[in-house]
N, C-alpha and C. Protein backbone atom coordinates (compact mmCIF):
# COMPACT_ATOMS: atom_id res chain seq x y z
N UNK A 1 31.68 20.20 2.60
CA UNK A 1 30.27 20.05 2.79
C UNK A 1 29.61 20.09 1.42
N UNK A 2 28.67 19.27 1.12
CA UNK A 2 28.09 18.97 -0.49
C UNK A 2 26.51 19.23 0.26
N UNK A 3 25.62 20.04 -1.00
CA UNK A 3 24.13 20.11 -0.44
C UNK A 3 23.33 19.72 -1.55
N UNK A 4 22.51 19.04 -1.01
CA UNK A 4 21.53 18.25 -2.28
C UNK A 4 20.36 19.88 -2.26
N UNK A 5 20.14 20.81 -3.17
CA UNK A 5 19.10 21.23 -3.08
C UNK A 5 18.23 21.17 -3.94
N UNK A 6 17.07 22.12 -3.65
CA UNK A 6 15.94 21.57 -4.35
C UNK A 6 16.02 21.51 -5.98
N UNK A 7 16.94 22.96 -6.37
CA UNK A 7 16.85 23.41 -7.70
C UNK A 7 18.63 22.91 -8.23
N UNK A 8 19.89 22.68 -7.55
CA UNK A 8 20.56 22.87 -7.69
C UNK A 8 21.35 22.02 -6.52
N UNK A 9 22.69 21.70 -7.16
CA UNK A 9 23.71 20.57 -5.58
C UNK A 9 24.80 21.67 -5.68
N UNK A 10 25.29 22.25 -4.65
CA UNK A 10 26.69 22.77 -4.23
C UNK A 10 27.50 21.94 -3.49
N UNK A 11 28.62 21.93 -3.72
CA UNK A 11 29.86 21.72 -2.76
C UNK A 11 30.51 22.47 -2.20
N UNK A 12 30.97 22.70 -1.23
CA UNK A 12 31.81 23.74 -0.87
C UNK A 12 32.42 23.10 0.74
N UNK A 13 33.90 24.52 0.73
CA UNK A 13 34.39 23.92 1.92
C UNK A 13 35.09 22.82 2.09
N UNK A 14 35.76 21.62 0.68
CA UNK A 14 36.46 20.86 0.94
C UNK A 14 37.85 21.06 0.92
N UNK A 15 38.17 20.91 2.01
CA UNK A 15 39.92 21.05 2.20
C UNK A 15 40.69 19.61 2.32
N UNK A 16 41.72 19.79 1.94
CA UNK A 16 42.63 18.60 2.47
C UNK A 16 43.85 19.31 2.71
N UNK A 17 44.41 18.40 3.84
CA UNK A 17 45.47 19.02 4.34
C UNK A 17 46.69 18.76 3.92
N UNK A 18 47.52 20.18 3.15
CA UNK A 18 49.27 19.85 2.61
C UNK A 18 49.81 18.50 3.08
N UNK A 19 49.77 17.80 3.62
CA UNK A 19 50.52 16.53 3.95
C UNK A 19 49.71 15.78 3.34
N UNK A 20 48.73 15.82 3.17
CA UNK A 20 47.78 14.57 1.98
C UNK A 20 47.40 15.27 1.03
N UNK A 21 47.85 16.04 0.46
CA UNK A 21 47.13 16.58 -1.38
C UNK A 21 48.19 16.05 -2.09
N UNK A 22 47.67 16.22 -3.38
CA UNK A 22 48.19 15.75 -4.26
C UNK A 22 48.57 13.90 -4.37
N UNK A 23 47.64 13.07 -3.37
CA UNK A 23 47.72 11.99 -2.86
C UNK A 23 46.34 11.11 -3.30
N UNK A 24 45.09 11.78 -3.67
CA UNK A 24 44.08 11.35 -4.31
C UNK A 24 42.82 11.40 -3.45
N UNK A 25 43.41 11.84 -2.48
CA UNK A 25 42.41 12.55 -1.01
C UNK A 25 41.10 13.05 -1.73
N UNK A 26 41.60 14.61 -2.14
CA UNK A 26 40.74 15.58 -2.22
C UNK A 26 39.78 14.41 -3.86
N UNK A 27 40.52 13.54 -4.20
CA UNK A 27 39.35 13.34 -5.51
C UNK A 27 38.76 12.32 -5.04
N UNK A 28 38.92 11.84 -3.99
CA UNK A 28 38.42 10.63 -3.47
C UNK A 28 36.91 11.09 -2.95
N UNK A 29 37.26 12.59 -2.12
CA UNK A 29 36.49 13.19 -1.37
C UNK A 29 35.11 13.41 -2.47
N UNK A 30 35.72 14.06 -3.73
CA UNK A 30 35.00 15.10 -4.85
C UNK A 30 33.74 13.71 -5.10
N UNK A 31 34.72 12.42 -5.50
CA UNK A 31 33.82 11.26 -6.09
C UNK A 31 32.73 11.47 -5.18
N UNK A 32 33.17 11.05 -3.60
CA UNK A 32 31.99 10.20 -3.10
C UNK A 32 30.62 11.35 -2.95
N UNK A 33 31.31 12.67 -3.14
CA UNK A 33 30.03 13.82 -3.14
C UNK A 33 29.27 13.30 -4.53
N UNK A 34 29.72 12.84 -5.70
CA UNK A 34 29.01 13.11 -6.75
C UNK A 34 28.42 12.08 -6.40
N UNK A 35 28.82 11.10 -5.81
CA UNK A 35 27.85 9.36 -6.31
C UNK A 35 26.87 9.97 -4.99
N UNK A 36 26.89 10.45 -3.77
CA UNK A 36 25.80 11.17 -2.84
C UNK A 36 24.78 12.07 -3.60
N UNK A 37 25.35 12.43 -4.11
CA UNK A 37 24.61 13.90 -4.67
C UNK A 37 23.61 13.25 -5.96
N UNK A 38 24.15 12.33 -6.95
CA UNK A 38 23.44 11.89 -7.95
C UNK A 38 23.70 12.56 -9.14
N UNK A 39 23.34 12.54 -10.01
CA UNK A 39 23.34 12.89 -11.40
C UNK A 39 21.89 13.61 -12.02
N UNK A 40 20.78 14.09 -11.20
CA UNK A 40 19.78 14.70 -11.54
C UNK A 40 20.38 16.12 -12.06
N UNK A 41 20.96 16.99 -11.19
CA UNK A 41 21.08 18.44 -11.25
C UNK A 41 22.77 18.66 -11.23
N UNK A 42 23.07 19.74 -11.81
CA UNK A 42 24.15 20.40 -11.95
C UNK A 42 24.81 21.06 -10.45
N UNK A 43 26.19 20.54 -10.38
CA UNK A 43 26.83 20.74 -9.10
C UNK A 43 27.52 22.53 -9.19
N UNK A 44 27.16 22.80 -8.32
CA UNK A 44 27.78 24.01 -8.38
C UNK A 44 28.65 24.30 -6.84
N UNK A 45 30.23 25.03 -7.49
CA UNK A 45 31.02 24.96 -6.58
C UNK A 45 31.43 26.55 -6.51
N UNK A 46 31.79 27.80 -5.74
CA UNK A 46 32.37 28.64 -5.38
C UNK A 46 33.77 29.15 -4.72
N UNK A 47 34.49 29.36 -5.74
CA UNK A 47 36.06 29.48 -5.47
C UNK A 47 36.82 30.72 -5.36
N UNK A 48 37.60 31.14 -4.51
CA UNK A 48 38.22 32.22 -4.66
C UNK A 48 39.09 32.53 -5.69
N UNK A 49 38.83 33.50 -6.56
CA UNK A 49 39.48 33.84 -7.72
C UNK A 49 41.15 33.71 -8.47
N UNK A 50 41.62 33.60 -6.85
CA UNK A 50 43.13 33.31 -6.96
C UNK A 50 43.78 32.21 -6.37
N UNK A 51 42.13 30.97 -5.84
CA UNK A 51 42.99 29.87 -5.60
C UNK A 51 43.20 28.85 -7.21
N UNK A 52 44.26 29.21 -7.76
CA UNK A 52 44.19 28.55 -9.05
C UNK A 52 44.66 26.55 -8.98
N UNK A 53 44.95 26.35 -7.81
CA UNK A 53 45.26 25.04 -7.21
C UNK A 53 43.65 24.74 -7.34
N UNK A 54 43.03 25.45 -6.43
CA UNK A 54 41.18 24.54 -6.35
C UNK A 54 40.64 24.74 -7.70
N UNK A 55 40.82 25.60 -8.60
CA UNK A 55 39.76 26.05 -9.52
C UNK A 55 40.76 24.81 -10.69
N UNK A 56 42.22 24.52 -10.78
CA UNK A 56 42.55 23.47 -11.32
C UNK A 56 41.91 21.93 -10.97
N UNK A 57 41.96 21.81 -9.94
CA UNK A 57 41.29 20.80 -8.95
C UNK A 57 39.65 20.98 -9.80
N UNK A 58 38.94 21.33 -9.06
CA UNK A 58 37.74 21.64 -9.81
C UNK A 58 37.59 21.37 -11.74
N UNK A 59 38.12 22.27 -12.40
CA UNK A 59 38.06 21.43 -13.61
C UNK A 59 38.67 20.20 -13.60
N UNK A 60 39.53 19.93 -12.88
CA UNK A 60 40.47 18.42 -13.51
C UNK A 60 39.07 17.27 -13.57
N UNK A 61 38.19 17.73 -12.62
CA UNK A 61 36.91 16.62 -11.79
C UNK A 61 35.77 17.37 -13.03
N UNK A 62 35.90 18.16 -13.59
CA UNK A 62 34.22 18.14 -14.57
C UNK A 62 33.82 19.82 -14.60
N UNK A 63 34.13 20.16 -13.73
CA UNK A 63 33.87 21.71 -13.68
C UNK A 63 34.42 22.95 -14.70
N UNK A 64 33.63 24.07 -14.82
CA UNK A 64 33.84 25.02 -16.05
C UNK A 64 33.87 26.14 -15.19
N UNK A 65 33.94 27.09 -15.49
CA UNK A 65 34.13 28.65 -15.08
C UNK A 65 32.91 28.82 -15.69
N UNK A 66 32.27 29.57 -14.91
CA UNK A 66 30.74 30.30 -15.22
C UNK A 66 30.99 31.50 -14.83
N UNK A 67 31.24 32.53 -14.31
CA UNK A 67 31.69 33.59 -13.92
C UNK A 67 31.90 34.25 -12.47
N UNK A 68 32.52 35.58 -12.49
CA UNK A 68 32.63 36.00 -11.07
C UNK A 68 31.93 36.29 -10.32
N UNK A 69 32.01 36.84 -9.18
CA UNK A 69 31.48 37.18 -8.30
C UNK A 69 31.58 37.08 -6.90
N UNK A 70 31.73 38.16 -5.99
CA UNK A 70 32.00 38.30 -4.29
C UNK A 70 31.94 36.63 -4.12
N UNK A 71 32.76 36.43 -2.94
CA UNK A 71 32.20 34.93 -2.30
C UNK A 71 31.70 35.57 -0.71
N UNK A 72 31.67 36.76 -0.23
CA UNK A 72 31.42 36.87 0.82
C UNK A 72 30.30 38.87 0.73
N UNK A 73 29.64 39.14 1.88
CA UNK A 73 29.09 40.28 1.80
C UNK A 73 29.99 41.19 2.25
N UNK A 74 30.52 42.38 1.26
CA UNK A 74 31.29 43.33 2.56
C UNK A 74 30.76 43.71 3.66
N UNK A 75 29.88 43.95 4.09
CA UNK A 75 29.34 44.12 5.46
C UNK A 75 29.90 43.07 6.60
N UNK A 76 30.56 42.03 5.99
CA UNK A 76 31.27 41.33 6.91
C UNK A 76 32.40 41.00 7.31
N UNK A 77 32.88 42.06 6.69
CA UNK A 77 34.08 42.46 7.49
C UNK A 77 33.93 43.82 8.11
N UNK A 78 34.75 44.17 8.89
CA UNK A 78 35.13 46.01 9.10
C UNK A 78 35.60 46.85 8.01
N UNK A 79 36.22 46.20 7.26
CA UNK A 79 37.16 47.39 6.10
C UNK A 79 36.43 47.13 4.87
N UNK A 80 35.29 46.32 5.14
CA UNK A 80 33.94 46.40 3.81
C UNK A 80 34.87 45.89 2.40
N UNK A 81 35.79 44.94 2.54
CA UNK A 81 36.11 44.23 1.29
C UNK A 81 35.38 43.00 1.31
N UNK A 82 35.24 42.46 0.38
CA UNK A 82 34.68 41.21 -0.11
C UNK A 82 36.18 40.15 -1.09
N UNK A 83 35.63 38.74 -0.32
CA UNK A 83 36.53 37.90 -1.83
C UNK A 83 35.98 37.88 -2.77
N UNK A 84 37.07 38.19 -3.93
CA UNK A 84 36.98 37.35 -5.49
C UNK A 84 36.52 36.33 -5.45
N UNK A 85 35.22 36.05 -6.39
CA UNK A 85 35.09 34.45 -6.02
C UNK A 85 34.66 33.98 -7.92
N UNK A 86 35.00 32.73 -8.02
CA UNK A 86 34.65 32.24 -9.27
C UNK A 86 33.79 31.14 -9.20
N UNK A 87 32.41 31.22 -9.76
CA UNK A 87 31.30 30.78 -9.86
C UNK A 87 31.94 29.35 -11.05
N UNK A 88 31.81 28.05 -10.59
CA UNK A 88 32.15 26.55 -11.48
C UNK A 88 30.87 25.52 -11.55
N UNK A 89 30.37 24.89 -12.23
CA UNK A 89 29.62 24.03 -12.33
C UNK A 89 30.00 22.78 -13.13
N UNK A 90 29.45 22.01 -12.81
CA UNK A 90 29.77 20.42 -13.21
C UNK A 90 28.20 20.35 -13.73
N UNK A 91 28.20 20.12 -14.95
CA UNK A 91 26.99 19.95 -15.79
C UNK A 91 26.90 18.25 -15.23
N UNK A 92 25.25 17.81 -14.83
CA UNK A 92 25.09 16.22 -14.92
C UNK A 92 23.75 16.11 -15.88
């Protein structure tokens, strides 16, 4: 899912499935978000800290490490942990 917002574009949520990665899927996917999304504002994407497959993925396409931070509230789970998450942006 890619969101045009007012101040800022996120992506998030793109998966492809083990039988098609590494096949040009997932960059096929990444393109057609950027040519949707435009080139006004900086894309920002949210990754779990230890998927080093997406956060490779992610830079290979334009993206930098901007820093950490939860990807979820502990309050939403029961045992009050939160994911690692790593904050990426694609400067446009």
């Amino acid at each position: 899912m890619v969101k045009n917002e007012e101040n800022i574009n996120t992506t998030e949520s793109l998966y492809v499935l083990p039988a098609f990665q590494s096949q040009g899927v997932g960059g096929s996917l990444i393109e057609k978000a950027f040519t949707w999304l435009g080139a006004g504002k900086d894309i920002h994407v949210d990754v779990v800290t230890y998927n080093e497959q997406a956060i490779n993925f992610y830079q290979k396409h334009g993206f930098v490490k901007r820093g950490k931070r939860p990807l979820s509230d502990p309050a939403d789970f029961p045992s009050g942990k939160s994911f690692p998450g790593t904050e990426m942006v694609r400067k446009n």
